[in-house]
PDB file of N, CA and C in Angstrom:
ATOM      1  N   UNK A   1     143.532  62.546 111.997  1.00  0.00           N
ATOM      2  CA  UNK A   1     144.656  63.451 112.036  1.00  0.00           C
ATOM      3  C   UNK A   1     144.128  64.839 112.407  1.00  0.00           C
ATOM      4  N   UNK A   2     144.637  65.309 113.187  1.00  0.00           N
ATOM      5  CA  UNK A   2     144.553  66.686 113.676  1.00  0.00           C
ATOM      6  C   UNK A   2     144.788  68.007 112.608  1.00  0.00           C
ATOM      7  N   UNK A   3     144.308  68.518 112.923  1.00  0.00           N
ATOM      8  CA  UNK A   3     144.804  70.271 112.044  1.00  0.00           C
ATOM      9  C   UNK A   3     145.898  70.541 112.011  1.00  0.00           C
ATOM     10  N   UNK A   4     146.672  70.627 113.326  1.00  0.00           N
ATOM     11  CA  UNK A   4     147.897  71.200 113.458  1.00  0.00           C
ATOM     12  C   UNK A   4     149.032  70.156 112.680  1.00  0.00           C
ATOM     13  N   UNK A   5     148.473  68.571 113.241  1.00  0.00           N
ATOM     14  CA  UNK A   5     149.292  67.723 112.752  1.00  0.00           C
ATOM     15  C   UNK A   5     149.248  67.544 111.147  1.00  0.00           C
ATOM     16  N   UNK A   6     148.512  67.854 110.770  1.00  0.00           N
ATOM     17  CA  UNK A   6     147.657  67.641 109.225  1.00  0.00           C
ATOM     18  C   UNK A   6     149.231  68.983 108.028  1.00  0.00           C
ATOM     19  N   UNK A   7     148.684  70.187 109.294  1.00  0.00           N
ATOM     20  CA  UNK A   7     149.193  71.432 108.715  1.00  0.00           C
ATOM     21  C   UNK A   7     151.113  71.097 108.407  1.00  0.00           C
ATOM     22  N   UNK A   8     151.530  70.993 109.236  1.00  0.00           N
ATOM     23  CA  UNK A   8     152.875  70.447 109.568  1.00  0.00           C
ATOM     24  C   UNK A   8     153.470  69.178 108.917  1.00  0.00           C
ATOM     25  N   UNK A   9     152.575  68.255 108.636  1.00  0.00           N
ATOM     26  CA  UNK A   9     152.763  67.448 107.313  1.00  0.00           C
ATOM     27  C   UNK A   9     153.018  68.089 106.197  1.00  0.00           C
ATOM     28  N   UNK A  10     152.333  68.564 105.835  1.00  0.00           N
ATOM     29  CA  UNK A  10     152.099  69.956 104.596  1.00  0.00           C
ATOM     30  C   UNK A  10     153.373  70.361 104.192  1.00  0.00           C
ATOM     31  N   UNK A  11     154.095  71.220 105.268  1.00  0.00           N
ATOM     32  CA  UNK A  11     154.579  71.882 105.639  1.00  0.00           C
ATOM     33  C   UNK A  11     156.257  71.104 105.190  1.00  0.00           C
ATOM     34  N   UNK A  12     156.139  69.460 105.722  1.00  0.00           N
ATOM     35  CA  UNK A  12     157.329  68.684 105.692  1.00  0.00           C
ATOM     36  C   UNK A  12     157.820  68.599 104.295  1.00  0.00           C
ATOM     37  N   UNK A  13     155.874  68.428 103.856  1.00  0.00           N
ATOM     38  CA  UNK A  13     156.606  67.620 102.448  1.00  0.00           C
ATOM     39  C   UNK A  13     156.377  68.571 101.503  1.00  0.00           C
ATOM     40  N   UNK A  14     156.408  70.135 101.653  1.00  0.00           N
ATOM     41  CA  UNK A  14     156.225  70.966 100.342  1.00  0.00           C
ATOM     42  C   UNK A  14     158.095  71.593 100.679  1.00  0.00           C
ATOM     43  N   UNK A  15     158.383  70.836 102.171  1.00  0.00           N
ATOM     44  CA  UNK A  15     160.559  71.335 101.915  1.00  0.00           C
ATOM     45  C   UNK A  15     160.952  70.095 100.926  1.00  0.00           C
ATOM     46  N   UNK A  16     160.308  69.279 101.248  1.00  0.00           N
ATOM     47  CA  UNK A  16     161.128  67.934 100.870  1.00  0.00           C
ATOM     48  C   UNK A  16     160.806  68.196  98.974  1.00  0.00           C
ATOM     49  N   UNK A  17     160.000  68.835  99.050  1.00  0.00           N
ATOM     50  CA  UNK A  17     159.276  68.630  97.323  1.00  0.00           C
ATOM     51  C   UNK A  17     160.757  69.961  96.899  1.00  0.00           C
ATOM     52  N   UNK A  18     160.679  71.307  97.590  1.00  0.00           N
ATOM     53  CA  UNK A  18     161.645  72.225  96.822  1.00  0.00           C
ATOM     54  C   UNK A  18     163.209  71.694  97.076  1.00  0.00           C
ATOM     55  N   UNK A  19     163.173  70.947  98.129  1.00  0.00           N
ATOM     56  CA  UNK A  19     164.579  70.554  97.836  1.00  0.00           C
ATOM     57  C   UNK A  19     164.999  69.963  97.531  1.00  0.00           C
ATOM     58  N   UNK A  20     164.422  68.656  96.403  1.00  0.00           N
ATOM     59  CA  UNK A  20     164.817  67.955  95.163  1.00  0.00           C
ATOM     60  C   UNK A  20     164.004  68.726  93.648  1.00  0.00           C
ATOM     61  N   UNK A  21     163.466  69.715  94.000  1.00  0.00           N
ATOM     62  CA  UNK A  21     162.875  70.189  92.736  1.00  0.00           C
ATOM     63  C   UNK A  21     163.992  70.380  91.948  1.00  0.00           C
ATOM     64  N   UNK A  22     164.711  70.862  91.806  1.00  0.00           N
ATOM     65  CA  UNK A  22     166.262  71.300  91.301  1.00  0.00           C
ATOM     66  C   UNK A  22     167.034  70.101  90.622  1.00  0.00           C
ATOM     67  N   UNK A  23     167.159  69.366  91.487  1.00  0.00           N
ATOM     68  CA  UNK A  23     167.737  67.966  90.990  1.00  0.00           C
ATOM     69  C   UNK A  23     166.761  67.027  90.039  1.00  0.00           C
ATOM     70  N   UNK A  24     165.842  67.283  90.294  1.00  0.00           N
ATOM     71  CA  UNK A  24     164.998  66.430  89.076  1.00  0.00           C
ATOM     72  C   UNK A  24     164.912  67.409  88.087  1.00  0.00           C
ATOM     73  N   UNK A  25     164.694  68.592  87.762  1.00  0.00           N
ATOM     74  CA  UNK A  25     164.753  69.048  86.702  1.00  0.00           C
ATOM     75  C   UNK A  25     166.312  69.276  86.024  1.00  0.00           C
ATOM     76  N   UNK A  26     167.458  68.867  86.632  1.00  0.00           N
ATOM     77  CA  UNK A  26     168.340  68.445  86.017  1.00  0.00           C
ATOM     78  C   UNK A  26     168.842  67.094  85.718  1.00  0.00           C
ATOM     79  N   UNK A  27     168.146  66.311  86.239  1.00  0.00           N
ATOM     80  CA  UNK A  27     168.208  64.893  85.736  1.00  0.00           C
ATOM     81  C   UNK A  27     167.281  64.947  84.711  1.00  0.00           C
ATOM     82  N   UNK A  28     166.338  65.839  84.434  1.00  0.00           N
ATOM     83  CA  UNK A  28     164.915  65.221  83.731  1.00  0.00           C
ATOM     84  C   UNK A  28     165.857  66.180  82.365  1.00  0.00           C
ATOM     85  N   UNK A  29     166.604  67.496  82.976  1.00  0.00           N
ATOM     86  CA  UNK A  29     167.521  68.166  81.461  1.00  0.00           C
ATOM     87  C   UNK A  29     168.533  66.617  80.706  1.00  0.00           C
ATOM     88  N   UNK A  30     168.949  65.681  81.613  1.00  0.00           N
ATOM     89  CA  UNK A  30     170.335  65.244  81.585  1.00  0.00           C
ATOM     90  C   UNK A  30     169.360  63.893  80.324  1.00  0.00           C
ATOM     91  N   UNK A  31     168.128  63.731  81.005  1.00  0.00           N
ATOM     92  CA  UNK A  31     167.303  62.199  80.061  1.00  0.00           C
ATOM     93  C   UNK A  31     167.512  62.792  78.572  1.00  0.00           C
ATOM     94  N   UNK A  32     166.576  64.226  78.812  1.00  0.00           N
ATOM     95  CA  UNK A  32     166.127  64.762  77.034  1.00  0.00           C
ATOM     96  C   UNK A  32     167.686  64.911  76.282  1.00  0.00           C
ATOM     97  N   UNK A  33     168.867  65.258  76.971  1.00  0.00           N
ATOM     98  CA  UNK A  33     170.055  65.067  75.964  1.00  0.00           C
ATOM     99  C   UNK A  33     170.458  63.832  75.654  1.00  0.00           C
ATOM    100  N   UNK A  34     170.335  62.817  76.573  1.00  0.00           N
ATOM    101  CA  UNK A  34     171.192  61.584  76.337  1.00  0.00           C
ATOM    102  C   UNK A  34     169.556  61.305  75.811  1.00  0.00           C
ATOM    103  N   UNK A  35     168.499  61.217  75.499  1.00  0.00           N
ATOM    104  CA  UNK A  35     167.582  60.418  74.676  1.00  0.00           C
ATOM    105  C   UNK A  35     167.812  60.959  73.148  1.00  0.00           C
ATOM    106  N   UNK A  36     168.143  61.836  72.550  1.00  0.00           N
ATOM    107  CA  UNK A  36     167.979  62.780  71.667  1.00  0.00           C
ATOM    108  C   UNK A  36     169.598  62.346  71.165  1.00  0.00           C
ATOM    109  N   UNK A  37     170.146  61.976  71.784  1.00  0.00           N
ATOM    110  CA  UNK A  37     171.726  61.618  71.205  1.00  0.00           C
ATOM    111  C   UNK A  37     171.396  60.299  71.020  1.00  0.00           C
ATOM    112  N   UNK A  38     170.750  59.198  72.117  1.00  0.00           N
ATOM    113  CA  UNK A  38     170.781  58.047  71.817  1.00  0.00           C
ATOM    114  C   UNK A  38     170.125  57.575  70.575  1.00  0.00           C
ATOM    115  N   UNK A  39     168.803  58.762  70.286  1.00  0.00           N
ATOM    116  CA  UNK A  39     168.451  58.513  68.545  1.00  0.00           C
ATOM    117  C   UNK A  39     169.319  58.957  67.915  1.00  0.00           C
ATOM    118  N   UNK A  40     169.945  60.125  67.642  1.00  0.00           N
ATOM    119  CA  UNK A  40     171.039  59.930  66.559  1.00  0.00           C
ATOM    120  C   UNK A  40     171.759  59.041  66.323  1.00  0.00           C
ATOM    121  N   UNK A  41     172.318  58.221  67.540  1.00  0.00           N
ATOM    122  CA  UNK A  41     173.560  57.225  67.295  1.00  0.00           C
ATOM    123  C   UNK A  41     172.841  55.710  67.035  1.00  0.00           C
ATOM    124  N   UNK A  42     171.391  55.658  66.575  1.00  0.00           N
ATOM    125  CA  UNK A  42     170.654  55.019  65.646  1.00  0.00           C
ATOM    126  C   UNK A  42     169.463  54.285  66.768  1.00  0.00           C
ATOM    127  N   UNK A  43     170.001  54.335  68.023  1.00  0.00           N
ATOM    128  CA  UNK A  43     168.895  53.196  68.777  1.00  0.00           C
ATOM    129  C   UNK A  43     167.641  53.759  68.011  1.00  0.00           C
ATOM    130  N   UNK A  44     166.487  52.389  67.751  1.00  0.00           N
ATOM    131  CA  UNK A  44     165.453  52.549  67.818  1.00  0.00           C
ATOM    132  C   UNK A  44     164.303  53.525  68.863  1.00  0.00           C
ATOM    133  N   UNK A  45     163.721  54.257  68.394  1.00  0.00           N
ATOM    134  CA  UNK A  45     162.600  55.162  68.539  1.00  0.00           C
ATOM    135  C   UNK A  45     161.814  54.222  69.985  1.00  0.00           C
ATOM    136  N   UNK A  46     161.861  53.257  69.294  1.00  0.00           N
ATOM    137  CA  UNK A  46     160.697  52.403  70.201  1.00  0.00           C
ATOM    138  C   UNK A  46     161.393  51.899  71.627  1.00  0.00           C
ATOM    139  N   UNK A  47     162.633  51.997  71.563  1.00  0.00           N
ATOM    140  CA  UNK A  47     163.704  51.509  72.954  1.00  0.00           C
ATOM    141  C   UNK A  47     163.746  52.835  73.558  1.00  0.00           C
ATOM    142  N   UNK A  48     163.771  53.951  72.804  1.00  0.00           N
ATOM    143  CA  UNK A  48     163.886  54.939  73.461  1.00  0.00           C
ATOM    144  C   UNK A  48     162.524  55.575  74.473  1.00  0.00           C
ATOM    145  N   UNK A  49     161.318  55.446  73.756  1.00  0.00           N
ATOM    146  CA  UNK A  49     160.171  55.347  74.201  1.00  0.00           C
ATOM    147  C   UNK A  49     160.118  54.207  75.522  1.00  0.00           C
ATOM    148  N   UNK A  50     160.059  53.348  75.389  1.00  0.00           N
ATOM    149  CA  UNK A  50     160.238  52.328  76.210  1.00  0.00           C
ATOM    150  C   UNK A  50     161.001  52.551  77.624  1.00  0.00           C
ATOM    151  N   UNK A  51     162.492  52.947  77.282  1.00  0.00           N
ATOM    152  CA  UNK A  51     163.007  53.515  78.420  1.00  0.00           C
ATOM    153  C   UNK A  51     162.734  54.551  78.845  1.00  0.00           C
ATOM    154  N   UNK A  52     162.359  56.026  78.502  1.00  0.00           N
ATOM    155  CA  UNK A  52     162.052  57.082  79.138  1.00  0.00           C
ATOM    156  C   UNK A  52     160.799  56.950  79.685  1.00  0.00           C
ATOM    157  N   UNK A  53     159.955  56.593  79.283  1.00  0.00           N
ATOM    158  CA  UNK A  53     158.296  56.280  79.375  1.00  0.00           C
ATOM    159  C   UNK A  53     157.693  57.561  78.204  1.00  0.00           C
ATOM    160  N   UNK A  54     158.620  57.962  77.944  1.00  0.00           N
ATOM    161  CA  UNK A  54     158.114  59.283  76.950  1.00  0.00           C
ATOM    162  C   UNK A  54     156.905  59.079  76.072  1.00  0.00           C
ATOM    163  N   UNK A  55     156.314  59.736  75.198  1.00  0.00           N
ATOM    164  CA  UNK A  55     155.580  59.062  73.956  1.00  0.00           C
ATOM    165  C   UNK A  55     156.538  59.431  72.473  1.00  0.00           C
ATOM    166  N   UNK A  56     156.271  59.082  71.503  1.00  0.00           N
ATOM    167  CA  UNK A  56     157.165  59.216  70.022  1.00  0.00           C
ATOM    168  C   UNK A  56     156.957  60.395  69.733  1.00  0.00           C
ATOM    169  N   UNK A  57     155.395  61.231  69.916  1.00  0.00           N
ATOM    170  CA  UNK A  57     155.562  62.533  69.732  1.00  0.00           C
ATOM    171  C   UNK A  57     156.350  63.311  70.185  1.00  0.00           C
ATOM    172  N   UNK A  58     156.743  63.193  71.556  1.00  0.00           N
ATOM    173  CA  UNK A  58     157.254  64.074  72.668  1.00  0.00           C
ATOM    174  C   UNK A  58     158.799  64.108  72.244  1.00  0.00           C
ATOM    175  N   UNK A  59     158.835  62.716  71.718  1.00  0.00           N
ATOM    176  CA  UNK A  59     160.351  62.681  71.372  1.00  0.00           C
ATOM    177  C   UNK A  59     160.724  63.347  70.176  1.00  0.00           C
ATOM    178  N   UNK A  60     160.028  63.711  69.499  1.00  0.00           N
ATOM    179  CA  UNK A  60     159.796  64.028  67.870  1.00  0.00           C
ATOM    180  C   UNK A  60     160.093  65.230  67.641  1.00  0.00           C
ATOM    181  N   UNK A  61     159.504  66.209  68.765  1.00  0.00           N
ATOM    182  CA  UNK A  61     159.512  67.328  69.026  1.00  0.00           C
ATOM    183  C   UNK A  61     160.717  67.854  69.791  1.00  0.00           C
ATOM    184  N   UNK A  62     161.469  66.957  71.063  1.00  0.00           N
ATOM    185  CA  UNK A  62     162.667  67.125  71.627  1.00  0.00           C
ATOM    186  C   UNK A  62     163.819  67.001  70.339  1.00  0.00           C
ATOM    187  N   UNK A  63     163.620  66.150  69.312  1.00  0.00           N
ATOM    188  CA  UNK A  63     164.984  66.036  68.542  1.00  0.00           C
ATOM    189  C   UNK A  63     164.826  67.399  67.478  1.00  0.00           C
ATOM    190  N   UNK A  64     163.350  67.638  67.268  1.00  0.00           N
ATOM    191  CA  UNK A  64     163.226  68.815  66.182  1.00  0.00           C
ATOM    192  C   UNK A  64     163.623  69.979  66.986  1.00  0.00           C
ATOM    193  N   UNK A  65     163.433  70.562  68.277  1.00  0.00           N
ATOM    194  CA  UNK A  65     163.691  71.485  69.076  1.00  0.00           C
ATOM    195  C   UNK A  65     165.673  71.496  68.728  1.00  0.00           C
ATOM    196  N   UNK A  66     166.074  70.066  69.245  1.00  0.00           N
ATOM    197  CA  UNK A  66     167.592  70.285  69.410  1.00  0.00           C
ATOM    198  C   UNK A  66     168.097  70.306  67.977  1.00  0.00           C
ATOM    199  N   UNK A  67     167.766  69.973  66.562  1.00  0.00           N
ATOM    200  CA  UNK A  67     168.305  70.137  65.330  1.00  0.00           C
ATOM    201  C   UNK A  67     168.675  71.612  65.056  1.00  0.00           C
TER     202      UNK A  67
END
């Protein structure tokens, strides 16, 4: 791969990266509410882990943050 061609790759995928940056950090806002509700309304810790890929700490700390 060339320089220029190399550079311009770069270039493609640092638009493509800011113009879903936005949307994943509101999908990634939209997981931590609906995970943090889905433990209150009793699901298991371990389904919740499971589905987010989160760890139990991380989650531990998201429900103590939102209390």
């Amino acid at each position: 791969m060339e320089h220029s061609e190399a550079a311009e790759d770069l270039v493609r995928a640092a638009k493509a990266y800011r113009r879903t940056e936005k949307a994943h950090e509101e999908a990634r806002q939209a997981l931590k509410q609906a995970a943090v509700a889905a433990l209150a309304a009793g699901v298991k810790q371990s389904e919740v882990v499971r589905t987010t890929g989160w760890t139990r700490e991380y989650l531990r700390r998201l429900r103590k943050k939102t209390a």
